[in-house]
Protein backbone atom coordinates (compact mmCIF):
# COMPACT_ATOMS: atom_id res chain seq x y z
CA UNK A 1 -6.51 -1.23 16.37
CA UNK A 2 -4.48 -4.61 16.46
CA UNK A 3 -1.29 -2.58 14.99
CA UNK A 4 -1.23 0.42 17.07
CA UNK A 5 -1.77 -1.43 20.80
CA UNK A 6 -4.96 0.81 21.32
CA UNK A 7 -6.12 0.00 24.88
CA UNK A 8 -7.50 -2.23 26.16
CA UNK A 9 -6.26 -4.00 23.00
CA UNK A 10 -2.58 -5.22 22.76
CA UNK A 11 -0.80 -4.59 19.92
CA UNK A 12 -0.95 -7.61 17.89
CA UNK A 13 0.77 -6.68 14.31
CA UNK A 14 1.18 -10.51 13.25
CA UNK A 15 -2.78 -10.48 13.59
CA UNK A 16 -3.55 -6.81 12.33
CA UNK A 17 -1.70 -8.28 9.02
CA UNK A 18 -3.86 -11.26 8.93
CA UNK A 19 -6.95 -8.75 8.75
CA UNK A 20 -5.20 -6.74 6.14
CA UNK A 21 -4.96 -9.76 4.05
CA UNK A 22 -8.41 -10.63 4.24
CA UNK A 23 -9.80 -7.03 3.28
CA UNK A 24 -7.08 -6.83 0.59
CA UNK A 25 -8.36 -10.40 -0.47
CA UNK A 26 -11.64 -9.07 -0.75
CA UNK A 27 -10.71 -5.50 -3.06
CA UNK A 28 -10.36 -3.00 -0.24
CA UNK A 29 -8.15 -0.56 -1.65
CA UNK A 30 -6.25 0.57 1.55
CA UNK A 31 -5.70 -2.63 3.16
CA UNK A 32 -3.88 -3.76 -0.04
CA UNK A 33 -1.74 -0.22 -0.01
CA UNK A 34 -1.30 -1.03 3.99
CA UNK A 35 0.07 -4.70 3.06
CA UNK A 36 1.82 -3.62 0.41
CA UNK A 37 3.81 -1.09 2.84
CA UNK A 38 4.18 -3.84 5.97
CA UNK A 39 5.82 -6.09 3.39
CA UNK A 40 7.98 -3.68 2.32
CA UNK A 41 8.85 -2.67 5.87
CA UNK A 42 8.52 -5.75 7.42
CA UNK A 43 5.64 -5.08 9.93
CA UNK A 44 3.68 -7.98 11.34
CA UNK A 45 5.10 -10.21 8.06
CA UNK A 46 8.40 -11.28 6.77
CA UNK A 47 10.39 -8.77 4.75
CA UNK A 48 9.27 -9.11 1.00
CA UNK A 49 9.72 -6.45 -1.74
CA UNK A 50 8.47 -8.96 -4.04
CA UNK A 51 4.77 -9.19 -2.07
CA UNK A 52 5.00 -5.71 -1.76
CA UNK A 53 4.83 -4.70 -5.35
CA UNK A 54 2.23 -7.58 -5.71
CA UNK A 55 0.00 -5.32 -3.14
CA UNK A 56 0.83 -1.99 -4.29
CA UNK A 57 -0.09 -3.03 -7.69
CA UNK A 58 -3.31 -4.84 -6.32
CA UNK A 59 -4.27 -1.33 -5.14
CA UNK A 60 -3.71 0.46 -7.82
CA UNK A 61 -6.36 -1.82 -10.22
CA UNK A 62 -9.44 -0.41 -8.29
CA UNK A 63 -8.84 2.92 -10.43
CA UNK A 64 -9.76 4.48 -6.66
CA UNK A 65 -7.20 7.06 -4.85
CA UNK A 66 -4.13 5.16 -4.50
CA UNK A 67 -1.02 7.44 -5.31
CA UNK A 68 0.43 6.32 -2.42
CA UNK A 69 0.85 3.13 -3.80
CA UNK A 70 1.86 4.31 -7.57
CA UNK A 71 4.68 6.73 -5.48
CA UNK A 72 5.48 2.98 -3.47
CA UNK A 73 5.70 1.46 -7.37
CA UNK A 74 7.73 4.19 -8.91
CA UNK A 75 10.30 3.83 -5.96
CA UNK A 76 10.40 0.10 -6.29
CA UNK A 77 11.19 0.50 -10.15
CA UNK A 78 13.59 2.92 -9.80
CA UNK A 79 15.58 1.51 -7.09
CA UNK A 80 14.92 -2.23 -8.18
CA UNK A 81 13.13 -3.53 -4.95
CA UNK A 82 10.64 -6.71 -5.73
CA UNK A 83 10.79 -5.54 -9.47
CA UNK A 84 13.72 -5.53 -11.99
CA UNK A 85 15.45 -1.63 -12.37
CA UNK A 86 13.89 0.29 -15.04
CA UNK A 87 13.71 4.23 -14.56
CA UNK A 88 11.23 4.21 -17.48
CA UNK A 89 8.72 2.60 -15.67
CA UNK A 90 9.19 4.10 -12.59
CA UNK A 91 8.60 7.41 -14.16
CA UNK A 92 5.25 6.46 -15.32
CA UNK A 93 4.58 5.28 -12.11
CA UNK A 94 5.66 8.66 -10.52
CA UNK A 95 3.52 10.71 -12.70
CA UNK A 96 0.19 8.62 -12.18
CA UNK A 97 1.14 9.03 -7.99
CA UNK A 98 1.64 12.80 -9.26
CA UNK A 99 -1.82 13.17 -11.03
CA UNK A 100 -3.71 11.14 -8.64
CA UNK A 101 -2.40 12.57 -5.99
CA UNK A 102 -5.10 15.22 -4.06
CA UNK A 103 -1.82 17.58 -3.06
CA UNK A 104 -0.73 17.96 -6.74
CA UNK A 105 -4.40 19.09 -8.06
């Protein structure tokens, strides 16, 4: 609710991302595919590619539905974002987004 200014509650994204961090702290699978994304984007916390494939690979380790994250990890491989270039591993990380994802079955 903190992100999105729902009223009566003012948008507070610096705080939302504090929350995030504490779920994704704690295992929650979404909050650390959420952080993973606000670093990436910049949202509530400083710019970081680096933290962002820390996240999006904190997500994926619960073995739980998180292709958005593996898609987030193939993209940072392939385009060298927080990660060194390498098109072979962001391949593998396209086809686990691909086979986890709920579209592609």
């Amino acid at each position: 609710m903190l992100s999105g200014g729902y009223p009566p509650i003012l948008q507070d994204r610096c705080e939302a991302a504090r929350w995030l961090q504490l779920a994704a702290d704690q295992g929650t699978t979404g909050a650390a595919s959420l952080l993973g994304n606000w670093y990436s984007a910049g949202i509530g916390l400083p710019h970081d590619d680096t933290q962002a494939v820390y996240w999006w690979r904190r997500a994926t380790e619960s073995n739980r539905l998180a292709f958005d994250a593996e898609a987030n990890l193939g993209q940072s491989y392939e385009f060298g974002r927080g990660v060194a270039q390498d098109y072979a591993q962001a391949f593998v990380w396209y086809q686990k987004a691909v086979f986890m994802s709920p579209v592609a079955k």
